[in-house]
C-alpha atoms as a PDB file:
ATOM      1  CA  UNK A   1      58.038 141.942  19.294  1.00  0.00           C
ATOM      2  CA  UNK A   2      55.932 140.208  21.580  1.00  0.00           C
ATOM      3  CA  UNK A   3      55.686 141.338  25.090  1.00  0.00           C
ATOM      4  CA  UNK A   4      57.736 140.395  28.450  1.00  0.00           C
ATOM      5  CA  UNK A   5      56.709 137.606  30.749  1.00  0.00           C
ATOM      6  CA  UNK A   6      56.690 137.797  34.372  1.00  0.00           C
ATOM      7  CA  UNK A   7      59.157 135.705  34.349  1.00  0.00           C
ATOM      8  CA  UNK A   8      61.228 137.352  32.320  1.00  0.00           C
ATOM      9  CA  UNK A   9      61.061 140.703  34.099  1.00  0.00           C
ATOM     10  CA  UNK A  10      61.600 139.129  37.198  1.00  0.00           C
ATOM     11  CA  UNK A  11      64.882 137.468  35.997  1.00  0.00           C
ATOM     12  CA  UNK A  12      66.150 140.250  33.948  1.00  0.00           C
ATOM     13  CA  UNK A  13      65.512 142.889  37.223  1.00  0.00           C
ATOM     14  CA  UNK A  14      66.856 140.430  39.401  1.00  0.00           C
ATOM     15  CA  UNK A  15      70.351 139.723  37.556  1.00  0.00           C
ATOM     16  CA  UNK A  16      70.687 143.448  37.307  1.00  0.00           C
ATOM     17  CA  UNK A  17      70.555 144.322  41.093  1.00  0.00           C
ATOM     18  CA  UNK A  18      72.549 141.199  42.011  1.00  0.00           C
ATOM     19  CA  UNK A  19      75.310 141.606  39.612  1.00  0.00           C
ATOM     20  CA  UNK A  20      75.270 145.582  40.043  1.00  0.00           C
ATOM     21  CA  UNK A  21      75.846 144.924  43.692  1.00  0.00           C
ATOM     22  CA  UNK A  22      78.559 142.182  43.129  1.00  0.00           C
ATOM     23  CA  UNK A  23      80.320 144.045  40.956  1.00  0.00           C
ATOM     24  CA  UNK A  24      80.498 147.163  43.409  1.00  0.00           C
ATOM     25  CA  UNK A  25      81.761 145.452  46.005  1.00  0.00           C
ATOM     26  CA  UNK A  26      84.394 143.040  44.282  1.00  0.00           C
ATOM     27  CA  UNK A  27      85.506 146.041  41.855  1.00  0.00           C
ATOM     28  CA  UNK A  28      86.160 148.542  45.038  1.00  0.00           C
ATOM     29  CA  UNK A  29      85.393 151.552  42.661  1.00  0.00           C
ATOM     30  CA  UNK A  30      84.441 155.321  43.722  1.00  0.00           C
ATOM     31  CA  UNK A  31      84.735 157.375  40.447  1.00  0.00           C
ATOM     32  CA  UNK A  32      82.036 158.263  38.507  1.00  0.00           C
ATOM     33  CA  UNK A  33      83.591 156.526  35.229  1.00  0.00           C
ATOM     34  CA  UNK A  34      83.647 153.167  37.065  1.00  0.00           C
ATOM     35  CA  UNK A  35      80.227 152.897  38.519  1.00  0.00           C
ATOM     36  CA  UNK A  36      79.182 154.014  34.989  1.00  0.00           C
ATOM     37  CA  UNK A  37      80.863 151.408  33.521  1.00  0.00           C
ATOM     38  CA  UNK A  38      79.265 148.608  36.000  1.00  0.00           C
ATOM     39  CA  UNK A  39      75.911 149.693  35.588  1.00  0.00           C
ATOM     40  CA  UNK A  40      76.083 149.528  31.751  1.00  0.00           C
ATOM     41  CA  UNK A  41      77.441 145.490  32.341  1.00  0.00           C
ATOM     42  CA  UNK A  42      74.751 144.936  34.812  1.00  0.00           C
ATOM     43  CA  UNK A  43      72.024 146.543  32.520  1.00  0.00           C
ATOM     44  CA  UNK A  44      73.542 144.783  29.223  1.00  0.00           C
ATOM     45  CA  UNK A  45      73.874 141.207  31.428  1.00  0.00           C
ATOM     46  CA  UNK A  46      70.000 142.010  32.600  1.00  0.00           C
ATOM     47  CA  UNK A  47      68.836 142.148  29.267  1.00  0.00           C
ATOM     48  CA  UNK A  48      70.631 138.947  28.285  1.00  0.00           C
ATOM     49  CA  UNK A  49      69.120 137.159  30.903  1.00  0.00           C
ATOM     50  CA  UNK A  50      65.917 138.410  30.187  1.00  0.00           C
ATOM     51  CA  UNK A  51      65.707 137.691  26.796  1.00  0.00           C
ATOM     52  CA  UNK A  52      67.087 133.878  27.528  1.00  0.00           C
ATOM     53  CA  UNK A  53      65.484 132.938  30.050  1.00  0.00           C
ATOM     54  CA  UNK A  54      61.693 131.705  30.334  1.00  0.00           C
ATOM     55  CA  UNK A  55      61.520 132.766  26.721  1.00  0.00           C
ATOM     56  CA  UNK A  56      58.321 131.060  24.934  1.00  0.00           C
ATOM     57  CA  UNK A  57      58.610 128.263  23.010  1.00  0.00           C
ATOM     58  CA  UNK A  58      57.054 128.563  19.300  1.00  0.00           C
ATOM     59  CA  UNK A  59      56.591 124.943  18.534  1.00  0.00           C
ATOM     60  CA  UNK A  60      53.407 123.193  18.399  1.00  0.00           C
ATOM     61  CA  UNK A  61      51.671 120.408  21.176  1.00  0.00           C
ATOM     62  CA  UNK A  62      52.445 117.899  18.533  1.00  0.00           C
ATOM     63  CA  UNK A  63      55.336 118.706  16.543  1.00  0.00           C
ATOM     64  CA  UNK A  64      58.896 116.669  16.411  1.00  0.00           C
ATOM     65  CA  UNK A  65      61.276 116.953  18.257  1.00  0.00           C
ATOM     66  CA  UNK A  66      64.202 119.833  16.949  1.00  0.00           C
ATOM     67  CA  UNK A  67      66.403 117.783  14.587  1.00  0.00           C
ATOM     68  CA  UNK A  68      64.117 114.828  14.074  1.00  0.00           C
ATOM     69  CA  UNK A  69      63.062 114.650  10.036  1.00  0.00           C
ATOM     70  CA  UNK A  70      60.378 113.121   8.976  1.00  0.00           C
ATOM     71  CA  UNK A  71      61.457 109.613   7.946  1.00  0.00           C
ATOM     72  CA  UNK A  72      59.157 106.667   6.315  1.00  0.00           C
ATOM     73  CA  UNK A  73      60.698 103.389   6.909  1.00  0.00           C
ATOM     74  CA  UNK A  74      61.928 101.402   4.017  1.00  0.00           C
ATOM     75  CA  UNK A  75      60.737  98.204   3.292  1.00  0.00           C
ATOM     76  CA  UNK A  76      62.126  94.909   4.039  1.00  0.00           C
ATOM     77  CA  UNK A  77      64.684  93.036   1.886  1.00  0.00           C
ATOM     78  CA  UNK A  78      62.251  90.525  -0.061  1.00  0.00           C
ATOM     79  CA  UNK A  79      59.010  92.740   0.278  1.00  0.00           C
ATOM     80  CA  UNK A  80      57.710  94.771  -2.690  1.00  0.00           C
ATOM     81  CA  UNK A  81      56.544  98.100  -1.868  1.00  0.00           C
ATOM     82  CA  UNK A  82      52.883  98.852  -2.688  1.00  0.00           C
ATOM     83  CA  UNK A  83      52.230 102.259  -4.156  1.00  0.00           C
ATOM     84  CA  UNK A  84      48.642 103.296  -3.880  1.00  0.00           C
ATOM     85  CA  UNK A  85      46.302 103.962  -6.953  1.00  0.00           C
ATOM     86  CA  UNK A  86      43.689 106.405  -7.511  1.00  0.00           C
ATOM     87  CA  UNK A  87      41.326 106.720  -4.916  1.00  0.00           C
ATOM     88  CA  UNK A  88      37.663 106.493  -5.833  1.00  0.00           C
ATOM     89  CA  UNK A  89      35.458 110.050  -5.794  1.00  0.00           C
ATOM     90  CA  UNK A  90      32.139 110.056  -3.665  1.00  0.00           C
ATOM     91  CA  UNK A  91      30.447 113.062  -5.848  1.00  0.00           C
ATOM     92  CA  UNK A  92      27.770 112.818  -3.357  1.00  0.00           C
ATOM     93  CA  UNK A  93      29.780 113.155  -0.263  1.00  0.00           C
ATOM     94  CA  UNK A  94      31.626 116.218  -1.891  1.00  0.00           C
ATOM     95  CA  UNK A  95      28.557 117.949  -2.470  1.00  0.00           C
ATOM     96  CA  UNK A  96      27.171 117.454   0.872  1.00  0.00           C
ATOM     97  CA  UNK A  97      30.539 118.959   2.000  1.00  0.00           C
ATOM     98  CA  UNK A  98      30.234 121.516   0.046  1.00  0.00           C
ATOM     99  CA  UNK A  99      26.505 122.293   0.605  1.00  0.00           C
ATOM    100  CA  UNK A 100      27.388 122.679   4.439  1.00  0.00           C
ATOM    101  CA  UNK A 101      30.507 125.273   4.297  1.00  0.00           C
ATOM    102  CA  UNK A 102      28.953 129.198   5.648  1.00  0.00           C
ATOM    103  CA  UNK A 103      29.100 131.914   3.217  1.00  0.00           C
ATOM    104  CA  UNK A 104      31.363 134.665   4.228  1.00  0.00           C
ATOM    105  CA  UNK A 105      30.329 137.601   6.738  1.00  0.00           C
ATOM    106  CA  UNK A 106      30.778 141.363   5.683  1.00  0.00           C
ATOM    107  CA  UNK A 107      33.172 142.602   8.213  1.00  0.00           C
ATOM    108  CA  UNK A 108      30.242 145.176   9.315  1.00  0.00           C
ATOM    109  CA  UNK A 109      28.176 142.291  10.916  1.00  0.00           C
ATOM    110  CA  UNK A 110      31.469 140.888  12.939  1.00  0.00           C
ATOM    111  CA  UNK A 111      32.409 141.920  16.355  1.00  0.00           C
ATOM    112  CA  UNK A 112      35.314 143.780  17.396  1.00  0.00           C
ATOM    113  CA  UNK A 113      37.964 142.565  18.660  1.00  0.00           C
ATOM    114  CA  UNK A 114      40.031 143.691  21.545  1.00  0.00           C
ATOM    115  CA  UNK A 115      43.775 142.582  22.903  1.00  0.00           C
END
């Protein structure tokens, strides 16, 4: 699970002293069983908000919108679709390619990482 925002602590603590505070004053309670009762909303509300609010989105910079499939256009009544063919090989553009990918480091030689 990844970790709290600001935001989202800030939100979450906020709606809990607000509504804790509300609630004491509208309900009128004294007993024990009562203020028990409003913390445990105010806490569970808290958490709600925390975990709605300023949440991070998970979609990519260029991705489409929710609920938009990818679509390709049909073609025109009275136009013939072209389908493409087989596309030609370069054999020595794909062995310059190949000729310029890294071999693979042993983990030894890499640097740590830290988070």
């Amino acid at each position: 699970m990844p970790r709290p925002t600001a935001a989202q602590l800030f939100y979450g603590s906020a709606t809990v002293v607000v509504s804790t505070i509300a609630m004491l004053l509208l309900s009128e309670t004294s007993t024990g069983r009562g203020i028990a009762v409003i913390a445990t909303v105010a806490l569970a509300l808290g958490l709600l908000v925390a975990l709605t609010a300023a949440s991070p989105r998970r979609r990519g910079r260029h991705a489409a919108p929710a609920g938009a499939a990818a679509r390709t256009p049909a073609a025109p009544p009275g136009v013939a679709e072209i389908t493409p063919g087989p596309v030609p090989v370069d054999t020595a553009a794909a062995d310059a390619a190949a000729a310029r990918v890294p071999e693979p480091r042993a983990a030894a030689v890499e640097q740590p990482v830290h988070h």
